[in-house]
C-alpha atoms as a PDB file:
ATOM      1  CA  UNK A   1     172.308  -5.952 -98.275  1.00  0.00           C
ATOM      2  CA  UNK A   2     171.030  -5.547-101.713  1.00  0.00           C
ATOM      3  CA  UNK A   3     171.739  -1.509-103.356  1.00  0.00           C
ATOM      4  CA  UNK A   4     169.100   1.460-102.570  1.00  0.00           C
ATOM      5  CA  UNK A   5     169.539   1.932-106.209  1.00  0.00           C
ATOM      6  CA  UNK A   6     168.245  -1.770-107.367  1.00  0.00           C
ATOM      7  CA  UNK A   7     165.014  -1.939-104.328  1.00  0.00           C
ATOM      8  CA  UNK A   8     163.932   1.276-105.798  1.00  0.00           C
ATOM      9  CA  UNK A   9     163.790  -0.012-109.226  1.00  0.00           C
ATOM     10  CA  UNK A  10     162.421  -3.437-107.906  1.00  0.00           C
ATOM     11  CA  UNK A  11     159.406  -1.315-106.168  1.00  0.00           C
ATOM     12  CA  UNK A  12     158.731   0.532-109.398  1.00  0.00           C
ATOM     13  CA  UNK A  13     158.359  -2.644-111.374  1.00  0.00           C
ATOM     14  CA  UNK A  14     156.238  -4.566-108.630  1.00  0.00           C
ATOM     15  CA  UNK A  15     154.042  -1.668-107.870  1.00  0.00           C
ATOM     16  CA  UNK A  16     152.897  -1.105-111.742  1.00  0.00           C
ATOM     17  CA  UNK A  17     152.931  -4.766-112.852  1.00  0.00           C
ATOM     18  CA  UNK A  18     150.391  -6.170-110.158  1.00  0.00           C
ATOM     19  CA  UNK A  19     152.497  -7.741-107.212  1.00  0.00           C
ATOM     20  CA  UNK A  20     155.376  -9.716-110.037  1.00  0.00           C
ATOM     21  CA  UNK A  21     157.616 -10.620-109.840  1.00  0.00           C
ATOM     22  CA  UNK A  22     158.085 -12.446-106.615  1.00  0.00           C
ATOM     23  CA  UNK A  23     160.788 -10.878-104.117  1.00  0.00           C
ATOM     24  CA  UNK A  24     161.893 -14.076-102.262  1.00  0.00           C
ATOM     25  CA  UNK A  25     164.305 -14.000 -99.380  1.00  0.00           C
ATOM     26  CA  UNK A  26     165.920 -17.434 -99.621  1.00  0.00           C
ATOM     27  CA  UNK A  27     168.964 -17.030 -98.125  1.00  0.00           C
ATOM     28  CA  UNK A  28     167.078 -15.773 -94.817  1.00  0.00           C
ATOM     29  CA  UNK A  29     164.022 -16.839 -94.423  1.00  0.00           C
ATOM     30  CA  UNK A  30     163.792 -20.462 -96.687  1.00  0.00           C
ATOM     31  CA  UNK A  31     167.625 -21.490 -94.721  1.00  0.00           C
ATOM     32  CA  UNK A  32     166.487 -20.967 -91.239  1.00  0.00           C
ATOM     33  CA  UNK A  33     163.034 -22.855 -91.998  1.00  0.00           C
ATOM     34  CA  UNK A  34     165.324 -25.981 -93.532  1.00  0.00           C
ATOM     35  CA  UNK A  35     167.968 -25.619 -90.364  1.00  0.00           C
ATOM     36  CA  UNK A  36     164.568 -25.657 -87.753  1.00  0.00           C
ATOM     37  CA  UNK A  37     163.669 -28.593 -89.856  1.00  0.00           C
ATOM     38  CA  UNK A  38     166.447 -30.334 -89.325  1.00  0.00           C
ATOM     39  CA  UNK A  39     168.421 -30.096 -92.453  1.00  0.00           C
ATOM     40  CA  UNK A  40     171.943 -29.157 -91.667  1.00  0.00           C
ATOM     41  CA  UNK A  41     173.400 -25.791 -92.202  1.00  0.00           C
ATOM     42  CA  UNK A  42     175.874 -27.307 -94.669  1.00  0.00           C
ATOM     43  CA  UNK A  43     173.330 -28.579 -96.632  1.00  0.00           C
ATOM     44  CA  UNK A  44     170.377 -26.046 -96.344  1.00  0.00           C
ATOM     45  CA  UNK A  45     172.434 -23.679 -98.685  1.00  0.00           C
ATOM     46  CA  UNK A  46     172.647 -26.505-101.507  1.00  0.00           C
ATOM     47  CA  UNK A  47     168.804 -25.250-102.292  1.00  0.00           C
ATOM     48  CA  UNK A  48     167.039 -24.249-105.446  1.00  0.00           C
ATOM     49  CA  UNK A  49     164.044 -22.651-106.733  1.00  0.00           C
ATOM     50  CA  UNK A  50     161.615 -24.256-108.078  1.00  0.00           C
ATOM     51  CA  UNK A  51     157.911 -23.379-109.284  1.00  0.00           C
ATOM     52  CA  UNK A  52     156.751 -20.011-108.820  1.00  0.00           C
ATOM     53  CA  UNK A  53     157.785 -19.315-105.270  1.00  0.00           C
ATOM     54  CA  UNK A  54     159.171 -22.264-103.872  1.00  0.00           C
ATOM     55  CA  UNK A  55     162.375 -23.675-102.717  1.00  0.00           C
ATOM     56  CA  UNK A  56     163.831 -27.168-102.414  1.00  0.00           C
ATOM     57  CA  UNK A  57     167.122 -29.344-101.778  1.00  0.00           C
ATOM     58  CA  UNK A  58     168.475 -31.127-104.942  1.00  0.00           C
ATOM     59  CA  UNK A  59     168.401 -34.267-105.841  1.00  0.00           C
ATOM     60  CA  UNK A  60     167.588 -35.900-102.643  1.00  0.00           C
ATOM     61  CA  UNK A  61     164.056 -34.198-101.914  1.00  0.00           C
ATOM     62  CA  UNK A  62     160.317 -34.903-102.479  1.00  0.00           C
ATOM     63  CA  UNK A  63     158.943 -32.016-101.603  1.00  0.00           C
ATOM     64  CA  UNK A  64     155.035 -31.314-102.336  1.00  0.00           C
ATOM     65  CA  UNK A  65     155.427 -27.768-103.546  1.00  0.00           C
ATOM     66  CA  UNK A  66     152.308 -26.141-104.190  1.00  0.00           C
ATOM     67  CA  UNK A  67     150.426 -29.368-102.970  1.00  0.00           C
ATOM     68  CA  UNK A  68     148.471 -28.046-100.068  1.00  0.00           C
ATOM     69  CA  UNK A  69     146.365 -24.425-100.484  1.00  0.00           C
ATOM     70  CA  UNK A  70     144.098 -24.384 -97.878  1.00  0.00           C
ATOM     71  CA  UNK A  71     141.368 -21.453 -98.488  1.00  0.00           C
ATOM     72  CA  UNK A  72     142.247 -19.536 -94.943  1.00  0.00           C
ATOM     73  CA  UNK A  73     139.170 -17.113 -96.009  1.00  0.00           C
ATOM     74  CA  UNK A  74     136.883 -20.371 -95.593  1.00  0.00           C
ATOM     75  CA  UNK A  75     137.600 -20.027 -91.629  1.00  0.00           C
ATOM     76  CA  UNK A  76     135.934 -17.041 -91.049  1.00  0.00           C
ATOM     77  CA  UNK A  77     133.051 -18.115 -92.732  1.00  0.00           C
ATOM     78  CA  UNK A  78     133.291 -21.531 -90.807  1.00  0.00           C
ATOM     79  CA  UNK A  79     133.780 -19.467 -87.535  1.00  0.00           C
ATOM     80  CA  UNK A  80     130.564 -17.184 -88.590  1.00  0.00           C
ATOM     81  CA  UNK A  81     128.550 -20.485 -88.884  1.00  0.00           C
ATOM     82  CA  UNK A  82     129.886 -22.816 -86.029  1.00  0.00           C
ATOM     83  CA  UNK A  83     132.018 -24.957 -87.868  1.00  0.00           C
ATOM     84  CA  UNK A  84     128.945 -25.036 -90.964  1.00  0.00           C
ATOM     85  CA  UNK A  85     128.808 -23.844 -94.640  1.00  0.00           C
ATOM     86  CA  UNK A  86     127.301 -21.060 -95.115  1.00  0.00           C
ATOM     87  CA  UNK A  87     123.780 -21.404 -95.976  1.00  0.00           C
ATOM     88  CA  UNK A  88     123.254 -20.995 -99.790  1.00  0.00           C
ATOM     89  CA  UNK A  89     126.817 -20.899-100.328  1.00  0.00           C
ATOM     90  CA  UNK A  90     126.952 -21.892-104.077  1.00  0.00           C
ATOM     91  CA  UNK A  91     130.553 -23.544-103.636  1.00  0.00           C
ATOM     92  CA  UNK A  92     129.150 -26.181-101.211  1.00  0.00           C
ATOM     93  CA  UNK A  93     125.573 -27.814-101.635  1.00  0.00           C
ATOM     94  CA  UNK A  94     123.655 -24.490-100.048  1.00  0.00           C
ATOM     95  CA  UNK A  95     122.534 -26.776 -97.186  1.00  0.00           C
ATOM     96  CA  UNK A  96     124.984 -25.536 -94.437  1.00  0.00           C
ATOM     97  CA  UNK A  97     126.493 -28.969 -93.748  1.00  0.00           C
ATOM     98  CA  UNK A  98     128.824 -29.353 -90.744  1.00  0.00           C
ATOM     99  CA  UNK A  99     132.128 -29.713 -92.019  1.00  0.00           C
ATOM    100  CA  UNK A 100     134.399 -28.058 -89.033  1.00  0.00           C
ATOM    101  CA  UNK A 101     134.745 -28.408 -85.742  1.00  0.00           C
ATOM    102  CA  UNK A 102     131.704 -26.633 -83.681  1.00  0.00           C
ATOM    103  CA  UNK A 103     133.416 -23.552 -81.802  1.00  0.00           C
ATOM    104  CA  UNK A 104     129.979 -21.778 -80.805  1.00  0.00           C
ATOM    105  CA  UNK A 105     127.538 -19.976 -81.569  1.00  0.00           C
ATOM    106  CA  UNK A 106     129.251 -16.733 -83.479  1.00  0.00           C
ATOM    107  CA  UNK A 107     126.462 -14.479 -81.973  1.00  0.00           C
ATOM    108  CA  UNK A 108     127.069 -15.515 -78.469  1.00  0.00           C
ATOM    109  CA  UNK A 109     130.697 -14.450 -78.379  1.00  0.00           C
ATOM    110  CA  UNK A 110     131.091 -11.665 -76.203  1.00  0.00           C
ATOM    111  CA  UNK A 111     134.406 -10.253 -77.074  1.00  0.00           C
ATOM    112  CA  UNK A 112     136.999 -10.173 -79.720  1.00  0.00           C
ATOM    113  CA  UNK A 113     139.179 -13.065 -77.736  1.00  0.00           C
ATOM    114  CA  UNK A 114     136.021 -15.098 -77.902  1.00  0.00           C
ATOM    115  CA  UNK A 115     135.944 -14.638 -81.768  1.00  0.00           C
ATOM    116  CA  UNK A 116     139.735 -15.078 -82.290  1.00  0.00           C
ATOM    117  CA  UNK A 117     139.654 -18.387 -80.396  1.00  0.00           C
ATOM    118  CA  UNK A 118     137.344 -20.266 -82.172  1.00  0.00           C
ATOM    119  CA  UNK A 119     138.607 -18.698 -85.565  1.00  0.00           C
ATOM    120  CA  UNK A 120     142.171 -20.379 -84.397  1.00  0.00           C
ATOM    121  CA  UNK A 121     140.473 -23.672 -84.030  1.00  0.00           C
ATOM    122  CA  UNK A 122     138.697 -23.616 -87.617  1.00  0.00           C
ATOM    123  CA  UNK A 123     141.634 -22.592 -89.552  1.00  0.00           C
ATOM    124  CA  UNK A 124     143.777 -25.286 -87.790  1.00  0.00           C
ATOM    125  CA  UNK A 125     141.182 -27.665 -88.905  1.00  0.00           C
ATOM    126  CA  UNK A 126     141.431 -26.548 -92.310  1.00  0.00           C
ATOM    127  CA  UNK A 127     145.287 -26.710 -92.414  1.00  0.00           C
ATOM    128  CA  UNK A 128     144.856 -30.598 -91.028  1.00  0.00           C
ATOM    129  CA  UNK A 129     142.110 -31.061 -93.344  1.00  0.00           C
ATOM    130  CA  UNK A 130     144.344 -30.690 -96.493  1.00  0.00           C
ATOM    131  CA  UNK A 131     147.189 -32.163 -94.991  1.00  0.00           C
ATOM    132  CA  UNK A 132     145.417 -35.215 -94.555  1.00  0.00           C
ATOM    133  CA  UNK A 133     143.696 -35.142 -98.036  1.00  0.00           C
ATOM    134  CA  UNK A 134     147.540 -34.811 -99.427  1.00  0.00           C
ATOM    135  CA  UNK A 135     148.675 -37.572 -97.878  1.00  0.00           C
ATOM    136  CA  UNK A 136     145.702 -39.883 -99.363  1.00  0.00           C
ATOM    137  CA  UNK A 137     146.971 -38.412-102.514  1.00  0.00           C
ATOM    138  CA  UNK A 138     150.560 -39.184-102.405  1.00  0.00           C
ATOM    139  CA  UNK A 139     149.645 -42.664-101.084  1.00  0.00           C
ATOM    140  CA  UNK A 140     146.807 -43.522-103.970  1.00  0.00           C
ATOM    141  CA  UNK A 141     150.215 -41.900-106.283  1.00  0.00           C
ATOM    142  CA  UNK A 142     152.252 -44.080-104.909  1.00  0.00           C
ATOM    143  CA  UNK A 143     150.053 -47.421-105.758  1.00  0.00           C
ATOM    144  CA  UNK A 144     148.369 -45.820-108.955  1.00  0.00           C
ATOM    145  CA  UNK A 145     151.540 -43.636-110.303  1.00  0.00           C
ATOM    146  CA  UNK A 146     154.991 -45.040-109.438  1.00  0.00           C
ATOM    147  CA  UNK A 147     158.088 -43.189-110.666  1.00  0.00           C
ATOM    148  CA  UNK A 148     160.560 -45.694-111.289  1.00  0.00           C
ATOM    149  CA  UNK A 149     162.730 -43.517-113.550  1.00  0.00           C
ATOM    150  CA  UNK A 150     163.239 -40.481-111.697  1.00  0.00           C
ATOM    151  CA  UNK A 151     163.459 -42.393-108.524  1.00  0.00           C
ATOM    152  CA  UNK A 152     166.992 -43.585-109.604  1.00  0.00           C
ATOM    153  CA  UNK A 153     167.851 -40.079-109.816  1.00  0.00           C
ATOM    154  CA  UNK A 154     167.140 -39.305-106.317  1.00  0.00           C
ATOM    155  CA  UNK A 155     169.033 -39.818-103.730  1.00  0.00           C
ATOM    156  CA  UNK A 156     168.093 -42.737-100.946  1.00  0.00           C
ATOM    157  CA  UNK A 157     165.556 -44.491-103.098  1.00  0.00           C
ATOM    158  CA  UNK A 158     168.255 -46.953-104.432  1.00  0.00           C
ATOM    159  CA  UNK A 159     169.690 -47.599-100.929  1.00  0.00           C
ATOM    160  CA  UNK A 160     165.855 -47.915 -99.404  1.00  0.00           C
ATOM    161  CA  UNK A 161     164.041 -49.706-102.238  1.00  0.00           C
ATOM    162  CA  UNK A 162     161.722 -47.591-102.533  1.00  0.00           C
ATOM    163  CA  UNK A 163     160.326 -45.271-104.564  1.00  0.00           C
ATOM    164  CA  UNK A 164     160.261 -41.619-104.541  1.00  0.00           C
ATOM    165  CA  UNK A 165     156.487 -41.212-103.522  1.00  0.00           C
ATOM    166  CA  UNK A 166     157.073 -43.950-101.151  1.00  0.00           C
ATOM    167  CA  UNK A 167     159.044 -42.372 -98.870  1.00  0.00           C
ATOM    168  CA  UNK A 168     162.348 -43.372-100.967  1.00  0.00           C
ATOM    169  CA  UNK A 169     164.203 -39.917-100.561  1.00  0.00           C
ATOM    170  CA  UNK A 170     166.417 -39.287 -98.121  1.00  0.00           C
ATOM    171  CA  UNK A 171     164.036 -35.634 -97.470  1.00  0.00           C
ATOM    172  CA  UNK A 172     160.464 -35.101 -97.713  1.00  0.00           C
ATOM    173  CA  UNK A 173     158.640 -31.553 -96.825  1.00  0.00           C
ATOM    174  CA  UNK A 174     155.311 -30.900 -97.535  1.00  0.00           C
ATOM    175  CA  UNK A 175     154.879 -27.063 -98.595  1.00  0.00           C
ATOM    176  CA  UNK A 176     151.375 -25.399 -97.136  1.00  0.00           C
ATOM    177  CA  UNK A 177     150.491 -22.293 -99.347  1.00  0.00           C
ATOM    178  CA  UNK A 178     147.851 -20.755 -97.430  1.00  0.00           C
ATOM    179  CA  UNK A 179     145.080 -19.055-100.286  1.00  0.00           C
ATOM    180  CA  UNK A 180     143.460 -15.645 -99.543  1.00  0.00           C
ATOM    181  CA  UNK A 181     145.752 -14.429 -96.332  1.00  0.00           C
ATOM    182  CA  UNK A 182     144.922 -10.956 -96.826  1.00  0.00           C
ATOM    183  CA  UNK A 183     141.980 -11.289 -97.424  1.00  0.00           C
ATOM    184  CA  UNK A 184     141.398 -13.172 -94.011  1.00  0.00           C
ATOM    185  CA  UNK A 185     143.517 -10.560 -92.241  1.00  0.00           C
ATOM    186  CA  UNK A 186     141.074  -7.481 -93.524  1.00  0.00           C
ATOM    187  CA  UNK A 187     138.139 -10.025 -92.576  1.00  0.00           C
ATOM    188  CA  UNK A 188     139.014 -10.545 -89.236  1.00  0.00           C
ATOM    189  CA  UNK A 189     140.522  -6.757 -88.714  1.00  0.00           C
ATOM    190  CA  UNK A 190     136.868  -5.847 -89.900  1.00  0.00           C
ATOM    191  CA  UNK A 191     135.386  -7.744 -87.932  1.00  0.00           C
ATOM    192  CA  UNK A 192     137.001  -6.795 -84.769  1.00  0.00           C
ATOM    193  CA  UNK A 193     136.609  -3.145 -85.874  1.00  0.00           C
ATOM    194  CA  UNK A 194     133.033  -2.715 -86.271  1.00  0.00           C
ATOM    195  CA  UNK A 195     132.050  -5.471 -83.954  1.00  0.00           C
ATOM    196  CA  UNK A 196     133.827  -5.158 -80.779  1.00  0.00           C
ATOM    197  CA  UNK A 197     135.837  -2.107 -80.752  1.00  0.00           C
ATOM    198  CA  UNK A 198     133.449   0.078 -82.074  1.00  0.00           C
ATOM    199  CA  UNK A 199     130.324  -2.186 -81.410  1.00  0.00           C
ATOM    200  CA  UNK A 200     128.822  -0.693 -84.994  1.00  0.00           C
ATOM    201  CA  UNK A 201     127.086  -3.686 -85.828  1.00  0.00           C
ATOM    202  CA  UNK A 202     126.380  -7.078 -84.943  1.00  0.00           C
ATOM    203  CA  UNK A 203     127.602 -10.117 -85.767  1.00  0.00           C
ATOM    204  CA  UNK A 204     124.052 -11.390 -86.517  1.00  0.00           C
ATOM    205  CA  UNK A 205     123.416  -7.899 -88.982  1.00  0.00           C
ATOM    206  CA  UNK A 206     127.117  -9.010 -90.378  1.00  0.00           C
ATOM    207  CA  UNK A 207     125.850 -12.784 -91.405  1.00  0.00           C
ATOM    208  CA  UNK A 208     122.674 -11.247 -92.898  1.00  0.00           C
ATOM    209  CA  UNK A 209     124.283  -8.910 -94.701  1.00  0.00           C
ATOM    210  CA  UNK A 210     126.521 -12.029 -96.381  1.00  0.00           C
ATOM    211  CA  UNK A 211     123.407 -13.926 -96.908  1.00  0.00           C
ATOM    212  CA  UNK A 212     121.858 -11.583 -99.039  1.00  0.00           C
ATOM    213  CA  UNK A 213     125.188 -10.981-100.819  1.00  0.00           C
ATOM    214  CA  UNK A 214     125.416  -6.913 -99.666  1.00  0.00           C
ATOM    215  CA  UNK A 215     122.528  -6.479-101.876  1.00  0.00           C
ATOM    216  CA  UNK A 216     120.460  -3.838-100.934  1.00  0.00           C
ATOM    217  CA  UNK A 217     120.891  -0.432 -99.203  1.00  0.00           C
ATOM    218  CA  UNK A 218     121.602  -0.737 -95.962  1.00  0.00           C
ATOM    219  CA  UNK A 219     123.823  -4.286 -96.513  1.00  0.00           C
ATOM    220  CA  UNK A 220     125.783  -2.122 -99.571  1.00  0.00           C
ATOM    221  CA  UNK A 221     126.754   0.773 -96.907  1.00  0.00           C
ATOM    222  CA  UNK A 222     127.774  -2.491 -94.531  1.00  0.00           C
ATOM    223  CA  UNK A 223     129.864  -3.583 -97.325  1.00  0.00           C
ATOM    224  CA  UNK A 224     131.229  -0.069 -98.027  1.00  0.00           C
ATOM    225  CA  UNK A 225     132.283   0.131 -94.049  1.00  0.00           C
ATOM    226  CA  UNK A 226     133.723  -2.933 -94.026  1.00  0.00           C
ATOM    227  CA  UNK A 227     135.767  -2.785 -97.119  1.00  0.00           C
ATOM    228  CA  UNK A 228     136.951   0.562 -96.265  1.00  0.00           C
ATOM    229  CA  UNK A 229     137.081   2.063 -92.450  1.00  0.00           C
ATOM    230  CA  UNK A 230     138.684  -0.812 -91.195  1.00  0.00           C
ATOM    231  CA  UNK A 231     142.679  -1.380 -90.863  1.00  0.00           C
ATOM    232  CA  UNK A 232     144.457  -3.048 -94.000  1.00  0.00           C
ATOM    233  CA  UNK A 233     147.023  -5.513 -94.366  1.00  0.00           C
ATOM    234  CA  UNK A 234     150.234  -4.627 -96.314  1.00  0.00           C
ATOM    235  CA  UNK A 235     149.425  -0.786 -95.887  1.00  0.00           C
ATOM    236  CA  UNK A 236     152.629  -0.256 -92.977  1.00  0.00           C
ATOM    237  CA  UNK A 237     149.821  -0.305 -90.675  1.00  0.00           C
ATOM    238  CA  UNK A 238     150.792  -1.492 -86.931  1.00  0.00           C
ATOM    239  CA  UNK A 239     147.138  -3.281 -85.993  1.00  0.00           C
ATOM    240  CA  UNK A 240     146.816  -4.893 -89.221  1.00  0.00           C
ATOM    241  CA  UNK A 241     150.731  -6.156 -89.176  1.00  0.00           C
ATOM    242  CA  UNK A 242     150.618  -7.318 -86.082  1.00  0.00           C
ATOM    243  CA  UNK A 243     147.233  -9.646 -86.312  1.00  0.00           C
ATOM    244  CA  UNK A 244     149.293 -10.650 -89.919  1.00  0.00           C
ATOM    245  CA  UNK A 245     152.107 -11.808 -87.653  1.00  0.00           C
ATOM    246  CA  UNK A 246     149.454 -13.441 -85.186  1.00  0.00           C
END
């Protein structure tokens, strides 16, 4: 219900100072999360911002804002590669190790529902991956870095004993802040574009072309395809939206 008047200047400022500030819909979006969650309507609208973009109860939460960014972008890589780093990939050890779960052969999937099902099952991994790895770090906190002070601050560590990374408070959410979204929506939009809608190229041709970093003439005009012909997200475009939403 906000005025024409303010979204328009809102827009302005966003679209010349590089996506900031954040527009966040709280009072929408953030409440009905807390009330699914099981937080009480009552009590869902005593939250606050915190951080950049996040939102919390006060002062009876521990809530792991910004805690857990898995790199969604890594799944279509691990989907390309059965569940393996890419060969080479200078971020890993450039041996290809196994480090997913092993969906099949990428070059063997016949058809975009193939694809999309065993990228579902890499980026779930992915998501349990650092959820796990956050919970070894809140329990090696809770041994190595106890909060003593602030814990008497919080509400239900006094009545419990316990302390605040110990599962003192009386509320406890664990935010997931998924990195690169867009940038996995325009890979897999791409991919189904030019690989089984239009059948352009092949997966195999696509992998290559990644290998050798688009370098050279033919990857650079796979690159320039890619990057370009294929649907969008965030440009009010219905495919792209509704694989976002997916």
């Amino acid at each position: 219900n906000s005025p024409e008047k303010l979204l328009n200047i809102i827009v302005d400022i966003v679209s010349r100072s590089q996506g900031a500030p954040f527009l966040i819909n709280f009072d929408e979006r953030s409440i009905a999360g807390m009330i699914t969650e099981g937080i009480s309507p009552e009590e869902a609208w005593d939250y606050a911002c915190v951080g950049c973009l996040e939102n919390t109860m006060q002062g009876n939460d521990r809530s792991g804002t910004v805690n857990c960014n898995p790199n969604l972008t890594k799944s279509i890589e691990l989907t390309l590669w059965n569940g393996k780093n890419m060969p080479g990939n200078d971020v890993a050890t450039k041996k290809g190790e196994q480090i997913g779960p092993k969906t099949g052969s990428s070059e063997s999937f016949k058809t975009w529902e193939e694809f999309w099902n065993a990228w579902k099952k890499q980026v779930k991994f992915l998501i349990k991956y650092t959820v796990d790895i956050y919970n070894l770090t809140e329990s090696l906190r809770a041994d190595f870095l106890p909060t003593p002070y602030l814990s008497t601050l919080v509400r239900g560590c006094i009545e419990k004993g316990l302390d605040i990374r110990r599962g003192g408070p009386e509320l406890r959410f664990i935010t997931i802040e998924g990195v690169g979204f867009a940038t996995t929506v325009d890979s897999l939009l791409a991919i189904k574009r030019f690989v089984y809608d239009d059948k352009k190229y092949t997966i195999s041709l696509i992998k290559d072309a990644l290998l050798n970093d688009f370098e050279g003439n033919e990857y650079a005009i796979i690159q320039t395809f890619l990057k370009n012909r294929a649907p969008k997200y965030g440009n009010d475009v219905d495919e792209a939206d509704e694989l976002a939403r997916k």
